[in-house]
C-alpha atoms as a PDB file:
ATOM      1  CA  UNK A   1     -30.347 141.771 118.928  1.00  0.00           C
ATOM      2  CA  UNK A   2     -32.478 141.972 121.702  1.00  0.00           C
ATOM      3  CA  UNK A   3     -33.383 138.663 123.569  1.00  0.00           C
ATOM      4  CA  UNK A   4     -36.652 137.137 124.457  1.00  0.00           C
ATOM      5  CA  UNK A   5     -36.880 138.132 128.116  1.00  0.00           C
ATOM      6  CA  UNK A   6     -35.864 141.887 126.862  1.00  0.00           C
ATOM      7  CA  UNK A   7     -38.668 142.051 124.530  1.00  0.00           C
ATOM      8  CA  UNK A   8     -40.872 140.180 127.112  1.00  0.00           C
ATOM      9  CA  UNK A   9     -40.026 143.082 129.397  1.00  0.00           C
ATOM     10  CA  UNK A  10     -40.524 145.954 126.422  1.00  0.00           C
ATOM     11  CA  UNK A  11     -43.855 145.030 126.341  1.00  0.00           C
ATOM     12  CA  UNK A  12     -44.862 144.307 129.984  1.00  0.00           C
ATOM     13  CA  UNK A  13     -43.478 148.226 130.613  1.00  0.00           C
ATOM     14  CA  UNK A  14     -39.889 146.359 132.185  1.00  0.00           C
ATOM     15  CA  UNK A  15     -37.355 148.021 131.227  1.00  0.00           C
ATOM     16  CA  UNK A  16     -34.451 146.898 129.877  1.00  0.00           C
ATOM     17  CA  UNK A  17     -31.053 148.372 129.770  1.00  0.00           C
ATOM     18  CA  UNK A  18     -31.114 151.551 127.604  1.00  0.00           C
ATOM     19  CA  UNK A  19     -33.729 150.004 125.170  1.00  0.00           C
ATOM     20  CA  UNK A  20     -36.405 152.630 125.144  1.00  0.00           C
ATOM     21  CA  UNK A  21     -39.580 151.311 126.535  1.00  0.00           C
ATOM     22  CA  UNK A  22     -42.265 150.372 123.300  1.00  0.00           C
ATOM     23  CA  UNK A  23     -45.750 151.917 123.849  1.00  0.00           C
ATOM     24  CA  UNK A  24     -47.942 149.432 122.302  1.00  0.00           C
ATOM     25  CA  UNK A  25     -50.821 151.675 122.879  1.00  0.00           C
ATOM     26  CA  UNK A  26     -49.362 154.551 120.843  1.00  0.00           C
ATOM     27  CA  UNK A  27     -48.592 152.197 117.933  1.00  0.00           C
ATOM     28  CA  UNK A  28     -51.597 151.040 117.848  1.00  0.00           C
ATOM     29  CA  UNK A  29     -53.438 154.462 118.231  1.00  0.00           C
ATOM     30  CA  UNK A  30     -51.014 155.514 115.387  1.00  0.00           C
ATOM     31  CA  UNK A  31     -52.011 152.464 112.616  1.00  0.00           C
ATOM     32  CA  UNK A  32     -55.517 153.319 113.804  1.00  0.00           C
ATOM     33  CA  UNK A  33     -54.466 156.849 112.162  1.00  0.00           C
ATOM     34  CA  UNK A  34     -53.260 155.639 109.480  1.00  0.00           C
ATOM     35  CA  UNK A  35     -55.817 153.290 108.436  1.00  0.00           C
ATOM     36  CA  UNK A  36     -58.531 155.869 109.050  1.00  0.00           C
ATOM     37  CA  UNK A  37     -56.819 158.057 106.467  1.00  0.00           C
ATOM     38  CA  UNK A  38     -56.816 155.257 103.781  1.00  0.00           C
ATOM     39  CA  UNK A  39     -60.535 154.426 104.321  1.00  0.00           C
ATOM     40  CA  UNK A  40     -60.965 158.350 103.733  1.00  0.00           C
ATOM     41  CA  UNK A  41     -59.209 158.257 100.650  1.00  0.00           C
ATOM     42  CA  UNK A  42     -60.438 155.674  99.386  1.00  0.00           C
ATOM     43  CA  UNK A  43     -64.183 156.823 100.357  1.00  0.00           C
ATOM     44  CA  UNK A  44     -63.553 160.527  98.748  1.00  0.00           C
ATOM     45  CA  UNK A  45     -62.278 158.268  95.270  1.00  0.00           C
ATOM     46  CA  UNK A  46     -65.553 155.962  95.406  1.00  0.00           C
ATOM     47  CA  UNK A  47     -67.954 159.119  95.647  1.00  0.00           C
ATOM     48  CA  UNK A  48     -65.575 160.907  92.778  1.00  0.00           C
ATOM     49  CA  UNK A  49     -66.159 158.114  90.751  1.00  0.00           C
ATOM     50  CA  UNK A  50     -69.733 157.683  91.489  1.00  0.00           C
ATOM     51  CA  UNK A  51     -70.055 161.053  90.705  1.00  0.00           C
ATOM     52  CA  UNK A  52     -68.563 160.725  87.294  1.00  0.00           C
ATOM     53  CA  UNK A  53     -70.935 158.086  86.327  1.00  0.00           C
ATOM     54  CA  UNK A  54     -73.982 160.262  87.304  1.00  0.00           C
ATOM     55  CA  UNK A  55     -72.830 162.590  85.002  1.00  0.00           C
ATOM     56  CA  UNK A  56     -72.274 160.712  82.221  1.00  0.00           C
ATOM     57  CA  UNK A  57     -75.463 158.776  82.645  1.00  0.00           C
ATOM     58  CA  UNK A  58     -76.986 162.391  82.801  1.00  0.00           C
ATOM     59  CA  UNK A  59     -75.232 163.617  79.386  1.00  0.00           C
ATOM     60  CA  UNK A  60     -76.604 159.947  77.906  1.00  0.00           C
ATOM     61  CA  UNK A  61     -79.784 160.159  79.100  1.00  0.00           C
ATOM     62  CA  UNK A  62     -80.125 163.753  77.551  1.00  0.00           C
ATOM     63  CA  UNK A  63     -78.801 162.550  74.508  1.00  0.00           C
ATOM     64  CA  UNK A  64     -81.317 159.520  73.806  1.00  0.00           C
ATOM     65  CA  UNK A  65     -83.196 160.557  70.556  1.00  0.00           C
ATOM     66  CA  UNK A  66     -86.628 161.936  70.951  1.00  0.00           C
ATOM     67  CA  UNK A  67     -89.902 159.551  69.819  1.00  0.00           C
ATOM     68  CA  UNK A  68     -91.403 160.530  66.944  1.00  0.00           C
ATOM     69  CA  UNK A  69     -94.696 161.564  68.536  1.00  0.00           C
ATOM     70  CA  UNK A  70     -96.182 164.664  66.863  1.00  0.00           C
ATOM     71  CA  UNK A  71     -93.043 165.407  67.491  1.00  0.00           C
ATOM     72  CA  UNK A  72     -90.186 167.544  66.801  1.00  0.00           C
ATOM     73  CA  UNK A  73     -87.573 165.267  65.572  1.00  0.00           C
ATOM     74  CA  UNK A  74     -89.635 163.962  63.039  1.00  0.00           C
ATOM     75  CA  UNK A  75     -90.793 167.155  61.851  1.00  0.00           C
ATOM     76  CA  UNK A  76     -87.280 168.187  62.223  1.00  0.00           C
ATOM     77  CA  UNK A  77     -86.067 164.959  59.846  1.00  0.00           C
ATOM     78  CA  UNK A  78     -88.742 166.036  57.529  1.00  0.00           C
ATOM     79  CA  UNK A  79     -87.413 169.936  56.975  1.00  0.00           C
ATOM     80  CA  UNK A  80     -84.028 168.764  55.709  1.00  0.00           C
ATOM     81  CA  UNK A  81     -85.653 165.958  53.362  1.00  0.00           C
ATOM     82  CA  UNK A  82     -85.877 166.366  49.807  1.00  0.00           C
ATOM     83  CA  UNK A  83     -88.466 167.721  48.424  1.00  0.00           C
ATOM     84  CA  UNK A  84     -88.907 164.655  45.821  1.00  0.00           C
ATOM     85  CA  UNK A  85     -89.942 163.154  49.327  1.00  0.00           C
ATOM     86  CA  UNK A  86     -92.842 164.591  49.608  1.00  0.00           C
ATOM     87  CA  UNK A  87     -95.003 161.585  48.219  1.00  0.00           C
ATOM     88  CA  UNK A  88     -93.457 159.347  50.750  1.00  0.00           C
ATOM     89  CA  UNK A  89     -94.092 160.280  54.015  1.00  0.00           C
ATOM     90  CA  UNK A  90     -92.234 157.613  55.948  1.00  0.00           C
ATOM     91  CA  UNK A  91     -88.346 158.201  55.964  1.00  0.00           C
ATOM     92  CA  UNK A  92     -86.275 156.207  57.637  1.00  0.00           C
ATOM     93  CA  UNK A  93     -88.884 154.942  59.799  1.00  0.00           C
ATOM     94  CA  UNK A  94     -90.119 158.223  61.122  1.00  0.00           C
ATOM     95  CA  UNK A  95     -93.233 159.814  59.756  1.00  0.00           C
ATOM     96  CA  UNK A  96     -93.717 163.549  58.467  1.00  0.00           C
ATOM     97  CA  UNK A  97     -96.080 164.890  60.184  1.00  0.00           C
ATOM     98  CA  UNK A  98     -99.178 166.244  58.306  1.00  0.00           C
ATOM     99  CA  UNK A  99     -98.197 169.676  57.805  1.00  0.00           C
ATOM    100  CA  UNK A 100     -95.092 168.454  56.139  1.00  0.00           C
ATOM    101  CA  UNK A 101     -96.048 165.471  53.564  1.00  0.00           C
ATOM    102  CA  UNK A 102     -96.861 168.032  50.578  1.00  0.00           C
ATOM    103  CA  UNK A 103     -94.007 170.498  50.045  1.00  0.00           C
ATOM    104  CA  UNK A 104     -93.890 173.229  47.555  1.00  0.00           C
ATOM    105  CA  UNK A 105     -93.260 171.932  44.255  1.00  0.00           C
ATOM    106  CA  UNK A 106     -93.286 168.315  44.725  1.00  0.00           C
ATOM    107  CA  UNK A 107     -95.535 165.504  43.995  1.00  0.00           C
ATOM    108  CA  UNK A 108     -99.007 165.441  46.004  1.00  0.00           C
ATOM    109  CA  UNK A 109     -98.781 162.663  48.495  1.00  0.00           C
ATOM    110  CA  UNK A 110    -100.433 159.872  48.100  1.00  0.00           C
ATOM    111  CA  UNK A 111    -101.289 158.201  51.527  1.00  0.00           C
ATOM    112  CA  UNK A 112    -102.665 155.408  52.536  1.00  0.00           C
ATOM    113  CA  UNK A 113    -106.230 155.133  54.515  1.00  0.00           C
ATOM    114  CA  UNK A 114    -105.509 155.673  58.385  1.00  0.00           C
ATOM    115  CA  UNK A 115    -105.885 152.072  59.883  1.00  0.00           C
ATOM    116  CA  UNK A 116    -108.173 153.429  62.725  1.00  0.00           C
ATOM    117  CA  UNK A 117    -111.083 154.279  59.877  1.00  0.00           C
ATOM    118  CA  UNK A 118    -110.888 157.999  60.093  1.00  0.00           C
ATOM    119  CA  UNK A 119    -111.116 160.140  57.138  1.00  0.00           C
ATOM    120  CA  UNK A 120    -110.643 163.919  56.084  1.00  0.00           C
ATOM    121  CA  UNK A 121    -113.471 165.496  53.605  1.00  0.00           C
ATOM    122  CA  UNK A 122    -112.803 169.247  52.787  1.00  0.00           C
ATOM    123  CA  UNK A 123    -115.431 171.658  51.991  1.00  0.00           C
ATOM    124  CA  UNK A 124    -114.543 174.813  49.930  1.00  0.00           C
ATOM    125  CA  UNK A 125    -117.027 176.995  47.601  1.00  0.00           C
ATOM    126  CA  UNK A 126    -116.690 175.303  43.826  1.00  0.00           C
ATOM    127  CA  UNK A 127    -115.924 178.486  42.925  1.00  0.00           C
ATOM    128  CA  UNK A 128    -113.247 181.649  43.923  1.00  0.00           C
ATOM    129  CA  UNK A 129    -111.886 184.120  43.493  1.00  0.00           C
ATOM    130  CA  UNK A 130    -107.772 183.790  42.323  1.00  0.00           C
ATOM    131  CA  UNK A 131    -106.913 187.265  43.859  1.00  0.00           C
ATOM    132  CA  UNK A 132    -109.001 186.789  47.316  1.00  0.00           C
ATOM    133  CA  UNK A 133    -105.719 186.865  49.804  1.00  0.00           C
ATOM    134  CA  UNK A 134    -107.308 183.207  51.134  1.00  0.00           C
ATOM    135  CA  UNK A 135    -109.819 181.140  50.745  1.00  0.00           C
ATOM    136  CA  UNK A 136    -112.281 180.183  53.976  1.00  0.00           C
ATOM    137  CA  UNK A 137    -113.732 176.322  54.320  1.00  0.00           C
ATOM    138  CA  UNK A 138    -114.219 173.815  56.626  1.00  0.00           C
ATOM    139  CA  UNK A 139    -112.986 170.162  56.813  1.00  0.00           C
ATOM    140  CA  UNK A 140    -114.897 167.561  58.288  1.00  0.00           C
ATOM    141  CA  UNK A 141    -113.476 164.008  60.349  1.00  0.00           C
ATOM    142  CA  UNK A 142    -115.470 160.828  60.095  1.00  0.00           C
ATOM    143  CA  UNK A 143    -115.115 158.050  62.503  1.00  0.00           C
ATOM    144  CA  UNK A 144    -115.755 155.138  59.183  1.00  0.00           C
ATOM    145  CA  UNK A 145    -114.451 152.543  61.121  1.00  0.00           C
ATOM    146  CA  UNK A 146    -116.242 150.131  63.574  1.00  0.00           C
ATOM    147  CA  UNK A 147    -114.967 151.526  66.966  1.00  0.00           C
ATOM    148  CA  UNK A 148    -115.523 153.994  68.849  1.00  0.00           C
ATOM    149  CA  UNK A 149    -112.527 156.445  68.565  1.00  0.00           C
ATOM    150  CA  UNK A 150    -110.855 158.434  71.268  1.00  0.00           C
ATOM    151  CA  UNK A 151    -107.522 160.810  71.299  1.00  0.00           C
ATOM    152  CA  UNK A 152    -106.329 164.109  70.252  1.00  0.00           C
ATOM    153  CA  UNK A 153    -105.658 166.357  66.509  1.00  0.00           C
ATOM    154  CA  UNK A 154    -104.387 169.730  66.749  1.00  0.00           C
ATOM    155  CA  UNK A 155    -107.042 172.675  66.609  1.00  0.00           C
ATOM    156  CA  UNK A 156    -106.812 172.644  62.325  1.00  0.00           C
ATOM    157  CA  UNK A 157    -105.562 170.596  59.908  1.00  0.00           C
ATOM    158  CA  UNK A 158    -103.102 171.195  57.244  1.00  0.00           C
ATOM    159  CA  UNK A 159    -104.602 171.870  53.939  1.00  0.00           C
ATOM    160  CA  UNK A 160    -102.761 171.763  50.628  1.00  0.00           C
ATOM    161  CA  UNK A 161    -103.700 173.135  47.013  1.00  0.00           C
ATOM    162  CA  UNK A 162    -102.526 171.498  44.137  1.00  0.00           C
ATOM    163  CA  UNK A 163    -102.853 170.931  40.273  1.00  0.00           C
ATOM    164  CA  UNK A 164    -102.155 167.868  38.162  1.00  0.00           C
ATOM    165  CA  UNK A 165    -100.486 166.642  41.390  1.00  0.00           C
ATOM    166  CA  UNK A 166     -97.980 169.266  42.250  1.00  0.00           C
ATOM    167  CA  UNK A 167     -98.445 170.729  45.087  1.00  0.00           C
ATOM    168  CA  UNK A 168     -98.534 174.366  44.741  1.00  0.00           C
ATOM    169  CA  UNK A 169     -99.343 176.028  48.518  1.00  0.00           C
ATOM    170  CA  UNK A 170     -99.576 174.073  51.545  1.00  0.00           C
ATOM    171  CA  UNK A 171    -100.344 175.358  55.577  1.00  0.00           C
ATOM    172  CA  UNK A 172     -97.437 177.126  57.076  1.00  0.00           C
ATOM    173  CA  UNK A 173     -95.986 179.507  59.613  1.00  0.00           C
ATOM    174  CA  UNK A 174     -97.039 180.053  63.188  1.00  0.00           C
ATOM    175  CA  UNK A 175     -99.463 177.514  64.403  1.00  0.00           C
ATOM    176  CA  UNK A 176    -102.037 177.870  67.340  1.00  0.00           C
ATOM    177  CA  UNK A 177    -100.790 175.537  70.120  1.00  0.00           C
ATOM    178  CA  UNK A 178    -104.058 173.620  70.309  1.00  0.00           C
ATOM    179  CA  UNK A 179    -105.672 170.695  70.330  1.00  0.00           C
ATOM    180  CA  UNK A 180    -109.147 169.484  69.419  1.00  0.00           C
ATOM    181  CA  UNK A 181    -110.374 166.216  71.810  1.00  0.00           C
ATOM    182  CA  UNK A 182    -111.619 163.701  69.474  1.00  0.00           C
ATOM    183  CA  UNK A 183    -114.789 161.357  70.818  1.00  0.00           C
ATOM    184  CA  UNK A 184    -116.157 159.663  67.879  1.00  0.00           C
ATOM    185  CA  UNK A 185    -118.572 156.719  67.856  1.00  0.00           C
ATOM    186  CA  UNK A 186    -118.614 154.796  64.666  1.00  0.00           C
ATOM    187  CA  UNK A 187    -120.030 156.963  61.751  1.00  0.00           C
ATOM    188  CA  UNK A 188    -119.546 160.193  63.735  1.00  0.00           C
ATOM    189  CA  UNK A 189    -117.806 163.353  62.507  1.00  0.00           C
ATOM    190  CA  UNK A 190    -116.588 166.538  63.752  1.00  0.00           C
ATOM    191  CA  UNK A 191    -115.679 169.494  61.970  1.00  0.00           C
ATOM    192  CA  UNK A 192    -112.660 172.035  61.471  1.00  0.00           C
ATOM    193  CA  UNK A 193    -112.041 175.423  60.407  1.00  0.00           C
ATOM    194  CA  UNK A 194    -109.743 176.028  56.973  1.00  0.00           C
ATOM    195  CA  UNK A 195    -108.379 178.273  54.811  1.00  0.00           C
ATOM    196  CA  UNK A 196    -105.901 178.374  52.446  1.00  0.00           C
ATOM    197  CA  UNK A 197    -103.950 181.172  49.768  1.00  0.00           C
ATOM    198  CA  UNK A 198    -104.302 180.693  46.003  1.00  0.00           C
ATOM    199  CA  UNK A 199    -100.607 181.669  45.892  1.00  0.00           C
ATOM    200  CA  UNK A 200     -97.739 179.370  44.387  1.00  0.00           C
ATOM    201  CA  UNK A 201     -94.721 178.419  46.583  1.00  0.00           C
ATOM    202  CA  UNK A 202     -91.665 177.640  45.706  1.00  0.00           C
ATOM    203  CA  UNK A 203     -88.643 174.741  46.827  1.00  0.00           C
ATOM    204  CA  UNK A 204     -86.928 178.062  48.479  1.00  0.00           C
ATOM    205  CA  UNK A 205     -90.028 178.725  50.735  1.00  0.00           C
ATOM    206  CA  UNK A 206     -89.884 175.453  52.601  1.00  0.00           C
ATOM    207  CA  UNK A 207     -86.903 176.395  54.038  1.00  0.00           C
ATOM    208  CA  UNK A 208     -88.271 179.533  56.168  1.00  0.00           C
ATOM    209  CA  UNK A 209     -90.184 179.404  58.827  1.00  0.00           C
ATOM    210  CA  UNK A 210     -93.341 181.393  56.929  1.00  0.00           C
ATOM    211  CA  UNK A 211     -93.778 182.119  53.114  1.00  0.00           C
ATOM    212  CA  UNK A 212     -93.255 185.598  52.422  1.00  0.00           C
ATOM    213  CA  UNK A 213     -96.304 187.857  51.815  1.00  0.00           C
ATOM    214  CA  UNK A 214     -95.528 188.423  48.519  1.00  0.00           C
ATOM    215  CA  UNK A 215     -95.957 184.750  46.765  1.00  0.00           C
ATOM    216  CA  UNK A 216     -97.545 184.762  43.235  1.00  0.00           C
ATOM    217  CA  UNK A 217    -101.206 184.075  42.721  1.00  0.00           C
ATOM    218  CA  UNK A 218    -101.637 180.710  41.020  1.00  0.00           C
ATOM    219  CA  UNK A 219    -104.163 182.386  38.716  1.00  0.00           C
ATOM    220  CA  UNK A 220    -107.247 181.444  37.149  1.00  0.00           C
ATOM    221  CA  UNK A 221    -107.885 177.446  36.986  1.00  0.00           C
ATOM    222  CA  UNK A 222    -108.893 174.333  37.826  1.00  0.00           C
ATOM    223  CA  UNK A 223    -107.129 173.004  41.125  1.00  0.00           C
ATOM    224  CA  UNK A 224    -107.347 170.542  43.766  1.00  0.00           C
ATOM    225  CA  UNK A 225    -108.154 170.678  47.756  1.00  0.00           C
ATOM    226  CA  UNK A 226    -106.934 167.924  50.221  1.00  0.00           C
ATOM    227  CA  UNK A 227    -106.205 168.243  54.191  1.00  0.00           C
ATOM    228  CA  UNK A 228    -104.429 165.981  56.776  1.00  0.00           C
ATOM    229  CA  UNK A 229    -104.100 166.130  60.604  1.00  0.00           C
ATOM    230  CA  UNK A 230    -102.174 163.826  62.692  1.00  0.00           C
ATOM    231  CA  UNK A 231    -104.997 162.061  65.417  1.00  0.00           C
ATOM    232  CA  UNK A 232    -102.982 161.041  68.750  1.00  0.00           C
ATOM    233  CA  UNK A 233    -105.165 158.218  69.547  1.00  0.00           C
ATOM    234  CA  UNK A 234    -105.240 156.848  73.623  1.00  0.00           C
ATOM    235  CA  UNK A 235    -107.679 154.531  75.545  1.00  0.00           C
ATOM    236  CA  UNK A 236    -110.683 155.610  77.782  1.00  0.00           C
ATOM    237  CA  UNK A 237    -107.994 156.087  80.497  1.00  0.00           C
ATOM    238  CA  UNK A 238    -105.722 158.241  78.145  1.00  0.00           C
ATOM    239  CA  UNK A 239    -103.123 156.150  77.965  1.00  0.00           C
ATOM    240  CA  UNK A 240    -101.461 156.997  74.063  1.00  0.00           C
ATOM    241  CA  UNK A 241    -101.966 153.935  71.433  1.00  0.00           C
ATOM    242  CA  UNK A 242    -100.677 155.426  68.470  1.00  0.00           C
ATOM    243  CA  UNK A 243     -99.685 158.812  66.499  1.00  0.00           C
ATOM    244  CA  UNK A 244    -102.051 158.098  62.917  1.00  0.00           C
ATOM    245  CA  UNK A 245    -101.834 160.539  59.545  1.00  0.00           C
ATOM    246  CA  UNK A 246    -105.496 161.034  58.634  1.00  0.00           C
ATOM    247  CA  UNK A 247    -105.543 162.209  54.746  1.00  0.00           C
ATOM    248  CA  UNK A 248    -109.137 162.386  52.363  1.00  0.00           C
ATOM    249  CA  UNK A 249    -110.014 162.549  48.339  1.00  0.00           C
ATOM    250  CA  UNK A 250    -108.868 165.776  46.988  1.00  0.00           C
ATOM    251  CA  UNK A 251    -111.863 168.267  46.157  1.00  0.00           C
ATOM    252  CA  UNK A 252    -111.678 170.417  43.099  1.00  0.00           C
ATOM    253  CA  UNK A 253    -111.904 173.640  43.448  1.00  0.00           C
ATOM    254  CA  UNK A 254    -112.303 176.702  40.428  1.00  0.00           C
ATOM    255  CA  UNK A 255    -110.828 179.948  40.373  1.00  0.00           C
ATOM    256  CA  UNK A 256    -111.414 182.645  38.281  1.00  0.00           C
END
């Protein structure tokens, strides 16, 4: 074992006997090494692992459901509802949107007055033709409320033809992507173009994305004429308030 005075010497550069001399500056430059290294390691595991959760809060982010705006989960909820839904619009606390509350063959929807005052009138001849491949109208928006009303429909609204509450044929396919600005004092109104096809569709039909060409004319008969459009409504500034279904009385219509 080395004595006091020898290791006194080691480390003052006096040698010793045989004991090799101990550079304290090489030992030291050597743990600097070493402990370098670790801090690397370490460092390349934190930015591993900070990478991993910036991917997974990524994949989460992209995986938060979608708001029900006039939106596409919604519609998406409503095109693999029952069709014995049809007279409730709400489902599961998302809203149809208004080209999807009257499917073929189910009940007419009955819908409550939109809370912001606005309402839907149709306007179709009394009278038409059964064969005529549609039908052409117009469909008027009244402000009946007591504010004025700002926001956003889309460029038509969906019309639906029924009898004894079944709906029959209701707007479909391809729409125009649209939308009509809405600026309506109280008892305003604006107006919309419509048509629809005296042409029955069936449960089978709601599942494509158009009706065939070929549908069966409803015939001659007394039948009924209704429209809704969805009204994104926003503040002076645009900022969005709320996403309201705007429905009116059904008109008859006669076809012969």
């Amino acid at each position: 074992m080395l004595s006091e005075s020898d290791l006194r010497g080691m480390l003052h550069g006096e040698p010793s006997g045989t004991t090799p001399r101990i550079d304290l500056g090489a030992v030291m430059r050597r743990s600097a090494r070493r402990h370098h290294g670790q801090q690397v390691a370490v460092g390349a595991l934190s930015t591993l692992a900070v990478v991993g959760i910036g991917a997974a809060g990524v994949a989460g982010i992209r995986s938060f459901p979608t708001p029900a705006t006039s939106s596409g989960s919604a519609a998406s909820s409503a095109d693999n509802a029952p069709h014995s839904e049809s007279a409730a619009p709400f489902s599961g606390g998302k809203r149809a949107p208004a080209d999807r509350i009257n499917l073929c063959g189910g009940p007419l929807a009955d819908v409550a007055p939109a809370a912001s005052g606005l309402v839907l009138a149709v306007d179709f001849p009394a009278t038409a033709s059964a064969s005529a491949p549609s039908i052409t109208g117009q469909v008027t928006m009244t402000n009946t409320g007591t504010e004025r009303l700002i926001g956003t429909t889309a460029a038509s609204p969906a019309i639906t033809l029924s009898q004894n509450g079944t709906v029959l044929w209701h707007s479909n396919g391809a729409t125009v992507m649209m939308v009509a600005a809405v600026d309506l004092a109280p008892g305003a109104s604006m107006s919309y173009p419509a048509t629809f096809t005296p042409v029955r569709c069936s449960v089978d039909d709601d599942l494509a994305e158009a009706f065939p060409a070929d549908l069966p004319s409803v015939g001659a008969g007394s039948y009924g004429v209704s429209a809704a459009i969805d009204f994104g409504r926003t503040d002076a500034a645009g900022t969005f308030l709320s996403n309201d279904l705007v429905t009116g009385p059904v008109a008859p219509i006669t076809l012969q």
